[in-house]
Protein backbone atom coordinates (compact mmCIF):
# COMPACT_ATOMS: atom_id res chain seq x y z
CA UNK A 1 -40.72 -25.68 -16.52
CA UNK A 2 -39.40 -23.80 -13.43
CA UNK A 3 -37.79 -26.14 -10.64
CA UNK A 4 -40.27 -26.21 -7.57
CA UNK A 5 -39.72 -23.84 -4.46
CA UNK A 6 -38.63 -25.93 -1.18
CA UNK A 7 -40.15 -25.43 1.92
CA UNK A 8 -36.93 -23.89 3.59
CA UNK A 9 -38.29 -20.40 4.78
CA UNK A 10 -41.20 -22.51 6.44
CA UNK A 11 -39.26 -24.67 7.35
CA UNK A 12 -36.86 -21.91 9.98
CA UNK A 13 -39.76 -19.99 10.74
CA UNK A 14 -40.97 -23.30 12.30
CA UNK A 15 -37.40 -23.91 14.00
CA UNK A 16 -37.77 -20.25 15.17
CA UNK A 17 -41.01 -21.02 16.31
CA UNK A 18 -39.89 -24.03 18.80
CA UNK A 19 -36.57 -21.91 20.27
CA UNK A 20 -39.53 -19.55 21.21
CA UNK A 21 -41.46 -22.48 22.92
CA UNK A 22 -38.32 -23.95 24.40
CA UNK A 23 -37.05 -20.96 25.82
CA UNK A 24 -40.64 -20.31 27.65
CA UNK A 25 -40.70 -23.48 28.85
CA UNK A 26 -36.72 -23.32 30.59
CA UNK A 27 -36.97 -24.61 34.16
CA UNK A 28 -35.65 -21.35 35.76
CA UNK A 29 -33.96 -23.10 38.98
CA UNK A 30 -32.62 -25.58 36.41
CA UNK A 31 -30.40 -22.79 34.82
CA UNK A 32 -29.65 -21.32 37.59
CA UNK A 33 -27.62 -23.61 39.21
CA UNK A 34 -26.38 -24.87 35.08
CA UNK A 35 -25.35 -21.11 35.51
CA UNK A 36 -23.85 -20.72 38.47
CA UNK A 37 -21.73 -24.14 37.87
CA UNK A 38 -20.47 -22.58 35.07
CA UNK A 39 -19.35 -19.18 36.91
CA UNK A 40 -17.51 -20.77 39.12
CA UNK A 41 -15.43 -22.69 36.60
CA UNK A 42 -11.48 -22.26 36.10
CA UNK A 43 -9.65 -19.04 34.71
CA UNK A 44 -7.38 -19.83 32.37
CA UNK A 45 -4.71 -17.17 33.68
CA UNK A 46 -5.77 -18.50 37.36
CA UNK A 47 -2.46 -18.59 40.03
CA UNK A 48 -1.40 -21.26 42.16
CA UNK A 49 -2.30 -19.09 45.46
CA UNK A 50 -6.20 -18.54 44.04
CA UNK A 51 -8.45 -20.78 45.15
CA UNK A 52 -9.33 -23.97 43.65
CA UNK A 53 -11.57 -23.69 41.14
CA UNK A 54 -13.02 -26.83 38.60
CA UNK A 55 -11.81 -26.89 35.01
CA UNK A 56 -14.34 -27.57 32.21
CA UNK A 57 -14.53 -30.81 30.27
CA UNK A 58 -17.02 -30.87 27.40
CA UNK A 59 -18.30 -34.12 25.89
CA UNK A 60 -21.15 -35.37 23.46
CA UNK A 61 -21.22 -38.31 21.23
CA UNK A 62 -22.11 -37.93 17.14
CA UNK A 63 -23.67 -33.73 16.26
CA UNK A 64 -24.00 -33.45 20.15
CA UNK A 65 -20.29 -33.17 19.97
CA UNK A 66 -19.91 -30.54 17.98
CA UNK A 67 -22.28 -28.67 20.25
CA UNK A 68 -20.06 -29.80 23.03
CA UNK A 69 -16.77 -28.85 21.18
CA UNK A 70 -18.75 -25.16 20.37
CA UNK A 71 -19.31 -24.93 23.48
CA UNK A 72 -16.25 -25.48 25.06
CA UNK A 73 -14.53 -23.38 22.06
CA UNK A 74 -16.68 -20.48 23.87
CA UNK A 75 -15.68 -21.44 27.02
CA UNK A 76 -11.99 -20.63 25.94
CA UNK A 77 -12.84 -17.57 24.40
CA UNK A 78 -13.97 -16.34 27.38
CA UNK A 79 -10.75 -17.33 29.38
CA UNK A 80 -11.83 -20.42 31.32
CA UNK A 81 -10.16 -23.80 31.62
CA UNK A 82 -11.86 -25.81 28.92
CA UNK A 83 -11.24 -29.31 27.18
CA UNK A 84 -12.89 -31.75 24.83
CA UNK A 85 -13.24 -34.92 26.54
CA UNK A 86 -11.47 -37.92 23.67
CA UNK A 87 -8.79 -35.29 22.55
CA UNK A 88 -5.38 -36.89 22.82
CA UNK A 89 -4.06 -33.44 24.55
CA UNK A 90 -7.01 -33.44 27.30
CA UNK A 91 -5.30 -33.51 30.34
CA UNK A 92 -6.26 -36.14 32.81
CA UNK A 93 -9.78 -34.82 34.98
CA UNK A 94 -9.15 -34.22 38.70
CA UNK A 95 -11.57 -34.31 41.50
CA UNK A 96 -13.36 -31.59 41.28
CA UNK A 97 -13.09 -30.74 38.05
CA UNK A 98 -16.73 -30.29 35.95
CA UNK A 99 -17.83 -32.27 33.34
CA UNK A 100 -20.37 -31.08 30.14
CA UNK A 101 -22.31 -33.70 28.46
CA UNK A 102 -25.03 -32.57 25.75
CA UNK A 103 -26.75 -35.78 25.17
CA UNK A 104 -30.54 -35.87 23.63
CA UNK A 105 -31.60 -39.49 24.92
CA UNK A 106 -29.37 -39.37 28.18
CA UNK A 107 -28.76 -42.90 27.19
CA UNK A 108 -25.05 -42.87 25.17
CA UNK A 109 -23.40 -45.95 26.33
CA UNK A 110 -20.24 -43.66 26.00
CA UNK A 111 -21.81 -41.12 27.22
CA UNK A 112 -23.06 -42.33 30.25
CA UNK A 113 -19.65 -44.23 30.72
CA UNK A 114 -18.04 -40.49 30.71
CA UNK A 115 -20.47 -39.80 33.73
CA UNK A 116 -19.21 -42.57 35.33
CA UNK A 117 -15.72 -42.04 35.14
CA UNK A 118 -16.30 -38.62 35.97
CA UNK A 119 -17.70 -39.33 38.75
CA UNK A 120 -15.86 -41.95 40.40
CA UNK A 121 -12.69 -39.35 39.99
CA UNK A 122 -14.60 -36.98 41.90
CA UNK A 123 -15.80 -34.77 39.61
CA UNK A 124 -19.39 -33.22 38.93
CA UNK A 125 -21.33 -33.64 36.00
CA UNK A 126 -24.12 -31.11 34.13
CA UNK A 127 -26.18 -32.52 31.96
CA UNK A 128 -27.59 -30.47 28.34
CA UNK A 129 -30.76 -33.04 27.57
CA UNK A 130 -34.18 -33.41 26.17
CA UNK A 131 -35.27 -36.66 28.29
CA UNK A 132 -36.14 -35.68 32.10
CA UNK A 133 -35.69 -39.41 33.32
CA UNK A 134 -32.37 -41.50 32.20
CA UNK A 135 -29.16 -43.05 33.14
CA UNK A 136 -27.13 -39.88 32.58
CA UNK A 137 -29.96 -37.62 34.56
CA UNK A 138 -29.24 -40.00 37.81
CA UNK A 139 -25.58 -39.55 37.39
CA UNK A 140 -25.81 -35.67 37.32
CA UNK A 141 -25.37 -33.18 39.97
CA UNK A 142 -27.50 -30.40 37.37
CA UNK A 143 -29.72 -31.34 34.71
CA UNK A 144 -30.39 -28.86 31.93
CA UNK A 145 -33.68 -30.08 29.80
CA UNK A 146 -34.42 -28.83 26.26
CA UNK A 147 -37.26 -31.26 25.82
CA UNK A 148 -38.51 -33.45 23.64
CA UNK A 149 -40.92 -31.55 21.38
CA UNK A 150 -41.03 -33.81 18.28
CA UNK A 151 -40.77 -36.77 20.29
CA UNK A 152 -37.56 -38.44 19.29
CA UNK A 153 -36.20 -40.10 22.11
CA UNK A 154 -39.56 -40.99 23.21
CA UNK A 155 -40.23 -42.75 20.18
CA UNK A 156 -36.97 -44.39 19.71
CA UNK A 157 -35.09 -46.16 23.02
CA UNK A 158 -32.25 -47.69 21.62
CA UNK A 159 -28.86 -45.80 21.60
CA UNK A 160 -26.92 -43.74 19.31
CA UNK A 161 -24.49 -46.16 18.74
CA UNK A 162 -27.44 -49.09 18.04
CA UNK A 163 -28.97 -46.90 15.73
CA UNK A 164 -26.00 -46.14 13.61
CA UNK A 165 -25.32 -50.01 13.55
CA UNK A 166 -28.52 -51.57 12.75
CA UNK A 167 -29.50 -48.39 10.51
CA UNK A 168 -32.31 -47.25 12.38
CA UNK A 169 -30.54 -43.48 12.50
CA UNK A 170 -33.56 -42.05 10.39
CA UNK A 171 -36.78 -39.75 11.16
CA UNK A 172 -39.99 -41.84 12.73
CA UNK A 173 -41.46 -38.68 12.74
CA UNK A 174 -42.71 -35.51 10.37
CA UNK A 175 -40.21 -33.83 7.91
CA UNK A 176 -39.34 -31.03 10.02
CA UNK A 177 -36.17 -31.44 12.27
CA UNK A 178 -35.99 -35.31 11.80
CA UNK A 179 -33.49 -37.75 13.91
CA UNK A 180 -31.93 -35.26 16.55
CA UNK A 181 -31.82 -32.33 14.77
CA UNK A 182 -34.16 -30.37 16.92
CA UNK A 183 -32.36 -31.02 19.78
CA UNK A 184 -28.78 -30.63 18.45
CA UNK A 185 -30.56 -27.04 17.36
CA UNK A 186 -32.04 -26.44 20.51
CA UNK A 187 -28.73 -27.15 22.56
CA UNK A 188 -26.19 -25.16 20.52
CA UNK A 189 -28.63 -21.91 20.57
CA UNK A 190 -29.09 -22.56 25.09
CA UNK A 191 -25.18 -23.26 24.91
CA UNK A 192 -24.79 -19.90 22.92
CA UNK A 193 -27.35 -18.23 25.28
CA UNK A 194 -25.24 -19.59 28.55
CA UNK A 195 -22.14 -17.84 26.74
CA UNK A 196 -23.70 -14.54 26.16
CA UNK A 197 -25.10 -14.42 29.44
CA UNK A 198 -21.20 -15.29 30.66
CA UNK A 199 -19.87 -12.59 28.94
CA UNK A 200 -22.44 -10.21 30.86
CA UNK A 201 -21.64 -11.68 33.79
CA UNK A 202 -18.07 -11.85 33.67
CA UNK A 203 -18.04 -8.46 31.57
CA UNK A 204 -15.96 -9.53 29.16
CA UNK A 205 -14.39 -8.01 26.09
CA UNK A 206 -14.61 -8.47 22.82
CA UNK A 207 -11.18 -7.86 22.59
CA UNK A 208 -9.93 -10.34 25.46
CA UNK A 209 -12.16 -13.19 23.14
CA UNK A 210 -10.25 -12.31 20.04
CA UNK A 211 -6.95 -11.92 21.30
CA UNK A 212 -7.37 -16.31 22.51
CA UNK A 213 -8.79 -17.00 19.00
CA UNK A 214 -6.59 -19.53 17.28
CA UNK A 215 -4.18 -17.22 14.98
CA UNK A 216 -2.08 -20.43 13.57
CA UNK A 217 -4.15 -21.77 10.47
């Protein structure tokens, strides 16, 4: 008896698939101005007599965090002012100073408590997100939506942290890309995207992005 064959190959090609779809459907002023917030973010080897520019704080709750701390990682590499919002050596946020959230629902109590601090300090906030309409999109100053092809968040309201208390974090829908998987995906390949398009922008070296790689392991 030979063990079955899994579905994986189908299984990316169908992933690949929906990047495809995603990426057609991309509001074009919406990542323009994502874009342009992110060009005018903070060198790291900026002066005291250059202008003002707003440092880069990155924040997601649960997998949306690691896209957030990839993302900022990036940020780095490329030589830009970047921190992971919850790290106990994050410096304190200034007004001014731009704020990264990658959240599927839009809904993360923490989350949208983030916004609201960041906010109130005077700060602006860009928002990674597959739900058009939610507390987190009123807070924003530039909304970045994936969507919601499998229909996760429309199908399930409550929040990330209700759903890993009551035990509700499961798929309500089809095998492929179950709980927030697809979005998670679709966010850490737009995040990449944003960086590569940085790096053309900025014209940025290869060499300048290894030489701020961590060397102490």
């Amino acid at each position: 008896m030979t063990d079955p064959v899994p579905p994986i190959p189908a299984f990316m090609k169908q992933m690949g698939e929906t990047i495809i779809k995603t990426s057609d459907n991309l509001d074009p002023g919406e990542m323009a101005v994502f874009f342009r917030e992110m060009l005018a973010l903070k060198k790291l080897d900026s002066s005291e007599s250059d202008p003002p520019m707003p440092r880069a704080y990155v924040a997601g709750a649960g997998r949306s965090g690691f896209v957030a701390k990839a993302f900022g990682l990036r940020l780095m590499h490329l030589g830009i002012d970047a921190y992971v919002v919850g790290e106990t050596i994050t410096p304190a946020f200034k007004p001014g100073d731009t704020l990264i959230v990658f959240s599927g629902s839009g809904e993360t109590h923490s989350m949208v408590s983030v916004c609201e601090t960041a906010k109130e300090l005077g700060g602006k906030v860009c928002l990674i997100t597959a739900v058009p309409e939610s507390r987190m999109r009123d807070l924003a100053d530039c909304v970045v939506n994936l969507g919601d092809l499998t229909g996760t968040y429309h199908h399930e309201k409550s929040s990330f942290e209700a759903r890993q208390l009551t035990g509700k974090y499961r798929s309500t829908t089809s095998a492929f890309a179950p709980l927030g998987t697809l979005f998670e995906t679709l966010a850490l390949v737009f995040s990449d995207a944003v960086i590569s398009s940085l790096v053309v922008a900025k014209k940025a070296g290869i060499e300048d992005m290894e030489r701020r790689a961590m060397n102490v392991e």
